[in-house]
C-alpha atoms as a PDB file:
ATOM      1  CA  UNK A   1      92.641 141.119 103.932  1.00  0.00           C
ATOM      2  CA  UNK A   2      96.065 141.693 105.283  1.00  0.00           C
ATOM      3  CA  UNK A   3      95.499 139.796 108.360  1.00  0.00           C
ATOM      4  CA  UNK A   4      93.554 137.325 106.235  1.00  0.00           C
ATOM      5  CA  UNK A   5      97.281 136.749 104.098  1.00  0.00           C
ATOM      6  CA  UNK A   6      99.179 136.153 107.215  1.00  0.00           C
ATOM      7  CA  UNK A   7      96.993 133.631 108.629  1.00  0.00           C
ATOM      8  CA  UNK A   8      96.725 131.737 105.795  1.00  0.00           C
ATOM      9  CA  UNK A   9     100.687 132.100 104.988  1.00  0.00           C
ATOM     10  CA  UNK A  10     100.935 130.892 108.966  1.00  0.00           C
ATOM     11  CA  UNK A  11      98.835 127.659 108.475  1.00  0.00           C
ATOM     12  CA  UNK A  12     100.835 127.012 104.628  1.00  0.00           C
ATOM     13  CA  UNK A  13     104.215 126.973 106.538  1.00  0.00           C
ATOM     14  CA  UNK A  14     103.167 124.842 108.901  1.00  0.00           C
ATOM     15  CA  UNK A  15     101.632 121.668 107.487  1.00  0.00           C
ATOM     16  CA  UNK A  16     104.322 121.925 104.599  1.00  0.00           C
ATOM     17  CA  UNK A  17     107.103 122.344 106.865  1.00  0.00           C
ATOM     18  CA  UNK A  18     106.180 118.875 108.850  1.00  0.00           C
ATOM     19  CA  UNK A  19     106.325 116.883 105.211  1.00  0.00           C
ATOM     20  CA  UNK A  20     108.931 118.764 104.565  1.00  0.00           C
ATOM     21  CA  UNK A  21     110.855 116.798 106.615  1.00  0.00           C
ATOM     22  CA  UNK A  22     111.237 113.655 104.869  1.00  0.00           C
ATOM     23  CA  UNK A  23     113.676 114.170 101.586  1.00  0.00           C
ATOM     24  CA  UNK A  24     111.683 111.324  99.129  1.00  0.00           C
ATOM     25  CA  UNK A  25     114.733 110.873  96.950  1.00  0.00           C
ATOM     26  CA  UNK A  26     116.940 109.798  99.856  1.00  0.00           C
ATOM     27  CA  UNK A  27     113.736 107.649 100.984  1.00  0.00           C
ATOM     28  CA  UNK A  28     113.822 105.879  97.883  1.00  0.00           C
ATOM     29  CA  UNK A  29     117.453 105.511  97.781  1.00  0.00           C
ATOM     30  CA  UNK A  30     117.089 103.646 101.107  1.00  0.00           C
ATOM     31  CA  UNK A  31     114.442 101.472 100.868  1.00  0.00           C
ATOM     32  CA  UNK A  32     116.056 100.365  96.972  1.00  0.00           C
ATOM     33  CA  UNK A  33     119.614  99.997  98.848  1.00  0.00           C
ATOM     34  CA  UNK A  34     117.619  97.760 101.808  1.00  0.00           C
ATOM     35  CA  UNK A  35     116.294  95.668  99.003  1.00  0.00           C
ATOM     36  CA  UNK A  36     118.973  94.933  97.313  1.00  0.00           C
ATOM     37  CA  UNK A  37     120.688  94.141 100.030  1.00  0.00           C
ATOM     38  CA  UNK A  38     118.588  91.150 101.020  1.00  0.00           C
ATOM     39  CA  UNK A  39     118.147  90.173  97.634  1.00  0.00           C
ATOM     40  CA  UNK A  40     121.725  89.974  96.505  1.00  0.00           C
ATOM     41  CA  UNK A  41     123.743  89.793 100.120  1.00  0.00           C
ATOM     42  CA  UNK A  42     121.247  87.174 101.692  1.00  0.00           C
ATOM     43  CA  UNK A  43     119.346  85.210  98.839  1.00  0.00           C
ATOM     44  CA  UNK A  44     122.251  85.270  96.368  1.00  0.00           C
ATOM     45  CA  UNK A  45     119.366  86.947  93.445  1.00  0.00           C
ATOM     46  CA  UNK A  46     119.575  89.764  90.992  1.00  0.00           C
ATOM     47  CA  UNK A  47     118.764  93.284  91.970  1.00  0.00           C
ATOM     48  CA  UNK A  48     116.164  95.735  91.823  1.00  0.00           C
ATOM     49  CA  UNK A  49     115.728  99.160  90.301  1.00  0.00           C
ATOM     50  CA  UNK A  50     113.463 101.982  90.897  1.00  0.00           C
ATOM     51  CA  UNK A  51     111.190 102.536  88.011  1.00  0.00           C
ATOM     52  CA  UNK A  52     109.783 106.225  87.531  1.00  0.00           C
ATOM     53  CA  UNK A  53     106.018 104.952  86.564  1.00  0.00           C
ATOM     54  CA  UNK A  54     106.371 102.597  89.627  1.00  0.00           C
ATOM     55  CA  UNK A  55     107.070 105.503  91.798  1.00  0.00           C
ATOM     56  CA  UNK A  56     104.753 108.295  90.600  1.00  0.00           C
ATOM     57  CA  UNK A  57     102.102 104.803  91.286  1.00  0.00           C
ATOM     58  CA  UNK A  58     103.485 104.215  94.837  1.00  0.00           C
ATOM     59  CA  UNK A  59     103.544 108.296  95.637  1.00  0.00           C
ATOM     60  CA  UNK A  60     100.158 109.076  94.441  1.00  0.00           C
ATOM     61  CA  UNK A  61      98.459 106.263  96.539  1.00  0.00           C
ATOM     62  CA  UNK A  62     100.597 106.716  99.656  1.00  0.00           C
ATOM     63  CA  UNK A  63      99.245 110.429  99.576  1.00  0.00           C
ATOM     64  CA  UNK A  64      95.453 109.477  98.681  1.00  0.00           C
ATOM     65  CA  UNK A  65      95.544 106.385 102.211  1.00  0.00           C
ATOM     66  CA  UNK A  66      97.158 109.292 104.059  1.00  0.00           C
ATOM     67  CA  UNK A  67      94.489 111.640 102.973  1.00  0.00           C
ATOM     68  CA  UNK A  68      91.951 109.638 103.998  1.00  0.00           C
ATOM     69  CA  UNK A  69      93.617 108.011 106.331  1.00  0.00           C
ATOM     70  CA  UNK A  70      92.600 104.667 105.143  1.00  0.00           C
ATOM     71  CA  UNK A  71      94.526 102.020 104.823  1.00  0.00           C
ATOM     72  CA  UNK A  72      93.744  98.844 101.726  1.00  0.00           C
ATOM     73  CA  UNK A  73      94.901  97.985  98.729  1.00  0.00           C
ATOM     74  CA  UNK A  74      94.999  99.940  95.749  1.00  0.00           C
ATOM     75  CA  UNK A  75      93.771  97.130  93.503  1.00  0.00           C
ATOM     76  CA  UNK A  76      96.419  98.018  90.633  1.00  0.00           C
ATOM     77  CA  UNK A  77      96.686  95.238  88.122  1.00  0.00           C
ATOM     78  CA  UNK A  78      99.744  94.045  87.101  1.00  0.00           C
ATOM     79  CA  UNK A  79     101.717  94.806  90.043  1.00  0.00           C
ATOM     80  CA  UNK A  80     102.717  93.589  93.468  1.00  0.00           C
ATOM     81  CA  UNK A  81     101.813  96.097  95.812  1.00  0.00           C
ATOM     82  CA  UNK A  82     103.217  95.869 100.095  1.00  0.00           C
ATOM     83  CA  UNK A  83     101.973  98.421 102.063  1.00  0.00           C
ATOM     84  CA  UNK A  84     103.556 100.121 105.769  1.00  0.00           C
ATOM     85  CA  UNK A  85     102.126 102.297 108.427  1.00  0.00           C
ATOM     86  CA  UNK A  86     103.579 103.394 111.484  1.00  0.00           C
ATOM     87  CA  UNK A  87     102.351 106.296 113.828  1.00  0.00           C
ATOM     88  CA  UNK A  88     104.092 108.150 116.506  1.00  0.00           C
ATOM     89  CA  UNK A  89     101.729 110.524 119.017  1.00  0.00           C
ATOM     90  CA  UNK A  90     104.456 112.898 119.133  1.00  0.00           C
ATOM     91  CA  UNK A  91     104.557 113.548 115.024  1.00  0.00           C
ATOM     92  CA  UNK A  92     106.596 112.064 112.562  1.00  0.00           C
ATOM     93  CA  UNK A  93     109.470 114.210 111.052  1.00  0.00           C
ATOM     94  CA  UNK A  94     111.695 111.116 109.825  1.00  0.00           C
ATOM     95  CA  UNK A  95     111.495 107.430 108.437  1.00  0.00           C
ATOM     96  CA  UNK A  96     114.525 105.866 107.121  1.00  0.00           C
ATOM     97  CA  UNK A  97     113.733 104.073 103.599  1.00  0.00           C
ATOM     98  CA  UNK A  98     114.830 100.909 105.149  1.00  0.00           C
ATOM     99  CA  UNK A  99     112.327 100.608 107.787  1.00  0.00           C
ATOM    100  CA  UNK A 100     109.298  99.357 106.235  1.00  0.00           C
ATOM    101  CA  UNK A 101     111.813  97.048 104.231  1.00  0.00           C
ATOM    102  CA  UNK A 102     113.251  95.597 107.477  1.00  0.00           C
ATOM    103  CA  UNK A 103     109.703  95.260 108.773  1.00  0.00           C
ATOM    104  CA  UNK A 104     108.790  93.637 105.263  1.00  0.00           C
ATOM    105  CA  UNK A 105     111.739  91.191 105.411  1.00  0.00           C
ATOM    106  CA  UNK A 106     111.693  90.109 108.833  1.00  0.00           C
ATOM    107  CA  UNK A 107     108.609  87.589 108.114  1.00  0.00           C
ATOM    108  CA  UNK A 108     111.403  85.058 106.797  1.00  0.00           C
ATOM    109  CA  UNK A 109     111.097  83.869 110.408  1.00  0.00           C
ATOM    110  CA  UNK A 110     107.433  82.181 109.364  1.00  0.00           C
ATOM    111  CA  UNK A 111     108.476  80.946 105.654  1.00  0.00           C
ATOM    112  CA  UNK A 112     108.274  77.547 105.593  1.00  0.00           C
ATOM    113  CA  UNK A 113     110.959  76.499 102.912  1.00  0.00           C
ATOM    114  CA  UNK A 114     109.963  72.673 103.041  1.00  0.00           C
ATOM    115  CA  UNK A 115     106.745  73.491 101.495  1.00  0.00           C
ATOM    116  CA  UNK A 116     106.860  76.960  99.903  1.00  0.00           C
ATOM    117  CA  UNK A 117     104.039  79.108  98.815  1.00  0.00           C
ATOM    118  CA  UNK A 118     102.000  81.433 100.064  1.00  0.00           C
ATOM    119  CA  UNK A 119     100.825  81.582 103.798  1.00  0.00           C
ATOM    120  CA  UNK A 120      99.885  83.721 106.372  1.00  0.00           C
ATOM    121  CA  UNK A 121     102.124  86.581 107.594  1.00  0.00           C
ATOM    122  CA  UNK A 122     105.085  85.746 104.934  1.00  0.00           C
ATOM    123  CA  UNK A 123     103.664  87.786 101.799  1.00  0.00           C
ATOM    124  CA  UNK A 124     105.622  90.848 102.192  1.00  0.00           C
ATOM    125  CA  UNK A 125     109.077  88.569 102.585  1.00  0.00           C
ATOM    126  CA  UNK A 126     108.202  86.824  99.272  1.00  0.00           C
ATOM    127  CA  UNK A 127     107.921  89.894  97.576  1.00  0.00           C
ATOM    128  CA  UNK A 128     110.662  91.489  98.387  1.00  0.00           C
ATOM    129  CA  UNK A 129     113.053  88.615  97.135  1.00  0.00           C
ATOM    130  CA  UNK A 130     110.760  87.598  94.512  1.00  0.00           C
ATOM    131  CA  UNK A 131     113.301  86.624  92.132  1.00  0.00           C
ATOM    132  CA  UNK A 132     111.729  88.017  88.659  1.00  0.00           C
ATOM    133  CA  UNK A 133     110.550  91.242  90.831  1.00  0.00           C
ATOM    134  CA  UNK A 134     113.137  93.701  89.188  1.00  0.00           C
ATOM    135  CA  UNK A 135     111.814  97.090  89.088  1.00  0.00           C
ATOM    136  CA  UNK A 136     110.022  98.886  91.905  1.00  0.00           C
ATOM    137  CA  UNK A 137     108.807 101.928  93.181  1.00  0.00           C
ATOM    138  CA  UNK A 138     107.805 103.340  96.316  1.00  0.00           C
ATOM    139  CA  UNK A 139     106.432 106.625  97.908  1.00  0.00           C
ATOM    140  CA  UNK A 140     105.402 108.059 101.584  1.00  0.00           C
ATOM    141  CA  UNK A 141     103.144 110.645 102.741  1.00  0.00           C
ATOM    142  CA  UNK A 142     102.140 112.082 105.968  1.00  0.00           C
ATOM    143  CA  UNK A 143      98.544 112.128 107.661  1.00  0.00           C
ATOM    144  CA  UNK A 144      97.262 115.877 107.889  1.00  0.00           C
ATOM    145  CA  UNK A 145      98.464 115.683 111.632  1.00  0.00           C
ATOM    146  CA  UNK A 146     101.821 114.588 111.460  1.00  0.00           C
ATOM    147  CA  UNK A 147     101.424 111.485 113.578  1.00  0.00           C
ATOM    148  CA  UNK A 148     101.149 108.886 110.413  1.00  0.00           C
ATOM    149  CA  UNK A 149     103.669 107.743 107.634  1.00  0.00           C
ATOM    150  CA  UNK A 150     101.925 105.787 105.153  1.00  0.00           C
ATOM    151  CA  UNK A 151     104.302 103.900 102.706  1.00  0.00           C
ATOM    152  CA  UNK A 152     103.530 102.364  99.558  1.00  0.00           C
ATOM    153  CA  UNK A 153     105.490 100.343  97.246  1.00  0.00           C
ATOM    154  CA  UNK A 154     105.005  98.657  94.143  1.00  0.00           C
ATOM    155  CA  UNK A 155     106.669  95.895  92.262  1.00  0.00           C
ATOM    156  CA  UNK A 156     107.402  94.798  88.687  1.00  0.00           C
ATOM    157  CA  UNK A 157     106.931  91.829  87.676  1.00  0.00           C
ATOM    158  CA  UNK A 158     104.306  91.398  90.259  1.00  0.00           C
ATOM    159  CA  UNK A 159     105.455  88.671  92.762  1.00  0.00           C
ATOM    160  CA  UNK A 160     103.667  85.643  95.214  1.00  0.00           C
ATOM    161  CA  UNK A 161     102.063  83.559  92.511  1.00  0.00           C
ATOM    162  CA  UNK A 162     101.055  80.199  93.001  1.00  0.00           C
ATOM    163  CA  UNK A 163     102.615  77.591  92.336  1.00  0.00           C
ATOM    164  CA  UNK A 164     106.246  79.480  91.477  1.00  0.00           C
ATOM    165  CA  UNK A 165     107.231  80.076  95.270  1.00  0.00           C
ATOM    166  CA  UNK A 166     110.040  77.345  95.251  1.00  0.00           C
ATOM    167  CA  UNK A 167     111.310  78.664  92.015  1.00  0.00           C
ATOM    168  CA  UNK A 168     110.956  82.206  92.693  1.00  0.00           C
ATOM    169  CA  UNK A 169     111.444  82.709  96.632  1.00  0.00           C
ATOM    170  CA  UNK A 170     115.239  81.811  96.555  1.00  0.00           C
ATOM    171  CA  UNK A 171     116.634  80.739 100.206  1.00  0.00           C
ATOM    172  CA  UNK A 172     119.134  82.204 101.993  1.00  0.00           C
ATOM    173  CA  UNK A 173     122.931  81.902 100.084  1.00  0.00           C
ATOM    174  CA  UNK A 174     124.723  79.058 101.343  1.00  0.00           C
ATOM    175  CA  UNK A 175     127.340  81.279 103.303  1.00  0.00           C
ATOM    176  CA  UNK A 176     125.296  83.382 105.082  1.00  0.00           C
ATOM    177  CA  UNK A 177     123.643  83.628 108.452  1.00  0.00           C
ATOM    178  CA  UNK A 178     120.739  86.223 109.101  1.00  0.00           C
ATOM    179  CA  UNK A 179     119.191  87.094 112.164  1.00  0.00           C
ATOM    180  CA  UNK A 180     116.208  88.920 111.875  1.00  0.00           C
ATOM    181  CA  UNK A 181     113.803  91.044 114.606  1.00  0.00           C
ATOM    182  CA  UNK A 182     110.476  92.607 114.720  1.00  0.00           C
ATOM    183  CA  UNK A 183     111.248  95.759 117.013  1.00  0.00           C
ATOM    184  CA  UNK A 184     108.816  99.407 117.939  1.00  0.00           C
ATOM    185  CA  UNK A 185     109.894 102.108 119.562  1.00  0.00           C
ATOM    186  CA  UNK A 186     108.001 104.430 122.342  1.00  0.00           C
ATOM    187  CA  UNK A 187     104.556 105.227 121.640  1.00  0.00           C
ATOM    188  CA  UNK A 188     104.846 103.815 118.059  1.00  0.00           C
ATOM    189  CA  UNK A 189     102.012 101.807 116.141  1.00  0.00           C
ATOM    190  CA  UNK A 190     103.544 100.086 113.184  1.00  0.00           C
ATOM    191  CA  UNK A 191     100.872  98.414 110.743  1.00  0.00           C
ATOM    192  CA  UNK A 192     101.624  96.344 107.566  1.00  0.00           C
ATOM    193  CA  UNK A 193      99.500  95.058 104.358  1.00  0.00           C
ATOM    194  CA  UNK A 194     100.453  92.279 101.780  1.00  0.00           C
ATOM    195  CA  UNK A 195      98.643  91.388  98.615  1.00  0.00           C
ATOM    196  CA  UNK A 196      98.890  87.467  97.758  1.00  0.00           C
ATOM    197  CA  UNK A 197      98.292  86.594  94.372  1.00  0.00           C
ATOM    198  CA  UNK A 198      97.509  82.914  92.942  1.00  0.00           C
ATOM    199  CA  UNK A 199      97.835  82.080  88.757  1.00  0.00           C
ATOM    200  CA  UNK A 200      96.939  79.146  86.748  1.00  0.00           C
ATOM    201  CA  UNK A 201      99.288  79.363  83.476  1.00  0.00           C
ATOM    202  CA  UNK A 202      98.735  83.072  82.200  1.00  0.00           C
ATOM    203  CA  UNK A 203      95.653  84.057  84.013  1.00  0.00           C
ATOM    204  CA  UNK A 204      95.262  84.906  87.263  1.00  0.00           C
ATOM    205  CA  UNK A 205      92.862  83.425  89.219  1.00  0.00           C
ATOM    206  CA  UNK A 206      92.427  81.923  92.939  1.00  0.00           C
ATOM    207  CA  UNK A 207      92.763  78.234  93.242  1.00  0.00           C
ATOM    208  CA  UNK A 208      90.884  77.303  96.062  1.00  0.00           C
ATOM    209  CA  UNK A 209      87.913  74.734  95.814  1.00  0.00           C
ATOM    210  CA  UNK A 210      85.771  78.127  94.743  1.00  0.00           C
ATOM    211  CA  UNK A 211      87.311  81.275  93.129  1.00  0.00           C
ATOM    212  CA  UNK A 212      87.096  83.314  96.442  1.00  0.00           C
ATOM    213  CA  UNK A 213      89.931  85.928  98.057  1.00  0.00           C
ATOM    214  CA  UNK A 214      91.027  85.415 101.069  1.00  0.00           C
ATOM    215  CA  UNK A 215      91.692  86.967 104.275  1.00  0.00           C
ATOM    216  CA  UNK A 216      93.658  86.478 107.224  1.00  0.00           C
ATOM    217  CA  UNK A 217      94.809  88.102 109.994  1.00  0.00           C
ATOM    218  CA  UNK A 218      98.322  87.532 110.971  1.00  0.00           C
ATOM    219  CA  UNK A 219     100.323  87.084 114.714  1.00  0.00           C
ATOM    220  CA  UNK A 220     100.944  90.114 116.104  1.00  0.00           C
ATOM    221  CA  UNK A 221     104.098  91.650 117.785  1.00  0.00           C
ATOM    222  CA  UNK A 222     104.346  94.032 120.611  1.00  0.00           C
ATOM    223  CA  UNK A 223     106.837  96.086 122.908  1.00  0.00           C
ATOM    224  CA  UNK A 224     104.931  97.560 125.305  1.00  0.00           C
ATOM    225  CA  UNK A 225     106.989 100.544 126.251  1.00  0.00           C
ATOM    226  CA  UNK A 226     105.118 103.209 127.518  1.00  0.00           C
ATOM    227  CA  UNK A 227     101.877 101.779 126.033  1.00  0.00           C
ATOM    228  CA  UNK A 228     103.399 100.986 122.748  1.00  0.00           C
ATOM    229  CA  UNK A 229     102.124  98.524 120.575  1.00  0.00           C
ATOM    230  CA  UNK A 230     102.671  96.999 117.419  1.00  0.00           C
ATOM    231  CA  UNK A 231     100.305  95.165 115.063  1.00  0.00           C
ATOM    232  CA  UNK A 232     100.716  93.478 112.154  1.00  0.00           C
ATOM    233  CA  UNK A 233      97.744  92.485 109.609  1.00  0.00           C
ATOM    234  CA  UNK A 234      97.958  90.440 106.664  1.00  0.00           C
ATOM    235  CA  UNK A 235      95.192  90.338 104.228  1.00  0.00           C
ATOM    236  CA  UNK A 236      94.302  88.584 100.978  1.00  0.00           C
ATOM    237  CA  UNK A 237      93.857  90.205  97.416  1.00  0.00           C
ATOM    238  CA  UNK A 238      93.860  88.799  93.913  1.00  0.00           C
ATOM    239  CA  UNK A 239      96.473  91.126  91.446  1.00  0.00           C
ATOM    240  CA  UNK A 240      96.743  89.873  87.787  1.00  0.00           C
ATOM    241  CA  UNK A 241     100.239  89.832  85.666  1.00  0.00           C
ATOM    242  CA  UNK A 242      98.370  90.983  82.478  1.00  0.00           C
ATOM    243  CA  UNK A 243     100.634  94.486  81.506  1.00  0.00           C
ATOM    244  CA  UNK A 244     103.452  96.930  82.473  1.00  0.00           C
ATOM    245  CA  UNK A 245     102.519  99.068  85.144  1.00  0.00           C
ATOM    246  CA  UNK A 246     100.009 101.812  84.772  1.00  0.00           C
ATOM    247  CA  UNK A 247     100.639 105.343  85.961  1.00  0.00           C
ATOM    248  CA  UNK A 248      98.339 108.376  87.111  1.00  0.00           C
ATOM    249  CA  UNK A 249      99.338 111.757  86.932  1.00  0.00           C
ATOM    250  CA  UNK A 250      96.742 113.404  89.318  1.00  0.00           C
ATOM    251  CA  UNK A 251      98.657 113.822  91.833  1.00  0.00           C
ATOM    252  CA  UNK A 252     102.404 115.615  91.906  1.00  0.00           C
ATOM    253  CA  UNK A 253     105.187 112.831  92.316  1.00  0.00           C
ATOM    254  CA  UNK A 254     106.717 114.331  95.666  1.00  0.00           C
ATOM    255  CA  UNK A 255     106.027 113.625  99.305  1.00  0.00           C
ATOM    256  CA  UNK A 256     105.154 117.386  99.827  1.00  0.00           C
ATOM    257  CA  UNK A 257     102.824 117.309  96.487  1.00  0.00           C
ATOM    258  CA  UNK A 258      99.847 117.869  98.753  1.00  0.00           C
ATOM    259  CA  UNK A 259     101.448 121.141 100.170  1.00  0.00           C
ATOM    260  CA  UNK A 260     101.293 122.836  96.372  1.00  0.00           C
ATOM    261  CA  UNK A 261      97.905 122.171  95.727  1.00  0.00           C
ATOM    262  CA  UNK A 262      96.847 123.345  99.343  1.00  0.00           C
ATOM    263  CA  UNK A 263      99.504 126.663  98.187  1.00  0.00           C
ATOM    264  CA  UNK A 264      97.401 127.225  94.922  1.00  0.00           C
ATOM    265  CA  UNK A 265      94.334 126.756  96.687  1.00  0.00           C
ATOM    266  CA  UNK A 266      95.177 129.267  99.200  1.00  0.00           C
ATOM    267  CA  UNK A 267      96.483 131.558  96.729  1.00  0.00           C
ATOM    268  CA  UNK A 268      93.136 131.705  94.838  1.00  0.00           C
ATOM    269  CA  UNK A 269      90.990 132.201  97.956  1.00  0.00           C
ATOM    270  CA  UNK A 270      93.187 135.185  98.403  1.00  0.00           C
ATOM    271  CA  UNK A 271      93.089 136.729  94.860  1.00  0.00           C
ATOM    272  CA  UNK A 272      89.251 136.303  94.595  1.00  0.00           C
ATOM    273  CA  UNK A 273      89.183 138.091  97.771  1.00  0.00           C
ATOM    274  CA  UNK A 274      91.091 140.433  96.715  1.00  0.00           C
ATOM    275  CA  UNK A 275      88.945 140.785  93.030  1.00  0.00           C
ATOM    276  CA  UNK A 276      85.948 141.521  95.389  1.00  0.00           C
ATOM    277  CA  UNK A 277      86.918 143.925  97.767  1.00  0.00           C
ATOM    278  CA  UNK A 278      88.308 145.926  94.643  1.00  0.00           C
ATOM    279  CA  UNK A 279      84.757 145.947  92.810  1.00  0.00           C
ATOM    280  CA  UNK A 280      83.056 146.649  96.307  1.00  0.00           C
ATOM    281  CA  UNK A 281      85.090 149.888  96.132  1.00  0.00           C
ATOM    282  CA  UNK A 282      84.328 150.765  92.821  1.00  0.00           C
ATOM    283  CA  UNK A 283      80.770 150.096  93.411  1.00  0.00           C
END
């Protein structure tokens, strides 16, 4: 049983130490700072704020796609919802909050502001500078091998509605030039996800000749350094803007959540075995 403790302590320390790694309040603090950044600096529009529901939403599902390593929408009503992957082969112990913003962003390059709305490859943009998008959340969580960040982040008022982009997708402030870049690094895979959303008045709906969803699969983008690659997908779901955003509580709202339960699961392997060996003796 001793021996049994020591493994099991062993293989705790591990997989907790590589989540471990990333500190989720300073990842939140980035990604809100990268935001706001291209929402007030650039497009000249009010700021965001992190919103605790939002975030215990974005955390929960960022560790259930990087549980099962799966990677779709949540399907959440009443809230936009981007989505970032990026895996490294030799494990992940970092991401900067402002990455998968930056990634998010840089499809400005393919918004068409002579006839705005929604369109392949530019949903994640839209979102983040949705104008009436003002609280958000976000969350990240590693892949039980270390090699995959999954990131997650959620928006309030929902954003890319149809119809509103020339009202809601401001353009860049008069004064300011931005130059924007899709980049990878060595042995990286970087992956993106965007939910587009159509309305009629209220209710939301798709407005195509048939009430379908679509989708597509945008360009993709690729440094090929030492067999890196990048790609990028963009896909089409239908959200509704019917209620303030809904929260779960099943899961612990930290990026090392996963590493308690696996603790307490441990824990109770090791006092049942303990409850047995004790009534073997006394038998």
């Amino acid at each position: 049983m001793q021996h049994l403790s020591i493994l099991l302590s062993y293989l705790l320390m591990n997989t907790c130490l590589t989540m471990g790694a990333i500190n989720l309040d300073h990842f939140r603090q980035e990604a809100l700072a990268q935001h706001n950044y291209y929402r007030q600096q650039i497009h000249c529009t009010q700021p965001m704020s992190l919103d605790a529901s939002l975030n215990t939403m974005a955390q929960n599902y960022a560790e259930y796609l990087a549980y099962y390593e799966t990677f779709q929408h949540s399907g959440e009503d009443g809230v936009g919802e981007n989505l970032y992957m990026e895996s490294y082969s030799a494990g992940i112990t970092y991401v900067n909050g402002s990455k998968p913003t930056a990634d998010w962003y840089s499809e400005i390059e393919d918004y068409d502001y002579s006839n705005p709305g929604s369109s392949s490859g530019t949903g994640h943009f839209t979102q983040v500078v949705w104008t009436d998008s003002v609280q958000m959340g976000i969350g990240i969580a590693l892949s039980s091998d270390g090699q995959s960040a999954y990131v997650v982040a959620n928006y309030y008022p929902p954003g890319n509605f149809q119809g509103e982009y020339g009202e809601q997708v401001p353009p860049v402030c008069p004064s300011t030039t931005t130059t924007t870049a899709r980049t990878t690094t060595t042995t990286t895979t970087t992956t993106t996800i965007t939910t587009t959303t159509t309305t009629t008045g209220s209710i939301a709906s798709t407005t195509t000749a048939a009430p379908t969803t679509t989708a597509t699969t945008g360009s993709t983008a690729s440094t090929t350094t030492v067999a890196a690659t990048t790609t990028k997908i963009t896909t089409g779901s239908t959200t509704t803007n019917d209620g303030t955003p809904m929260s779960t509580t099943t899961l612990d709202n930290s990026a090392i959540g996963w590493c308690y339960r696996y603790y307490h699961f441990l824990a109770t392997l090791l006092i049942l075995g303990r409850q047995f060996r004790f009534m073997f003796r006394l038998n």
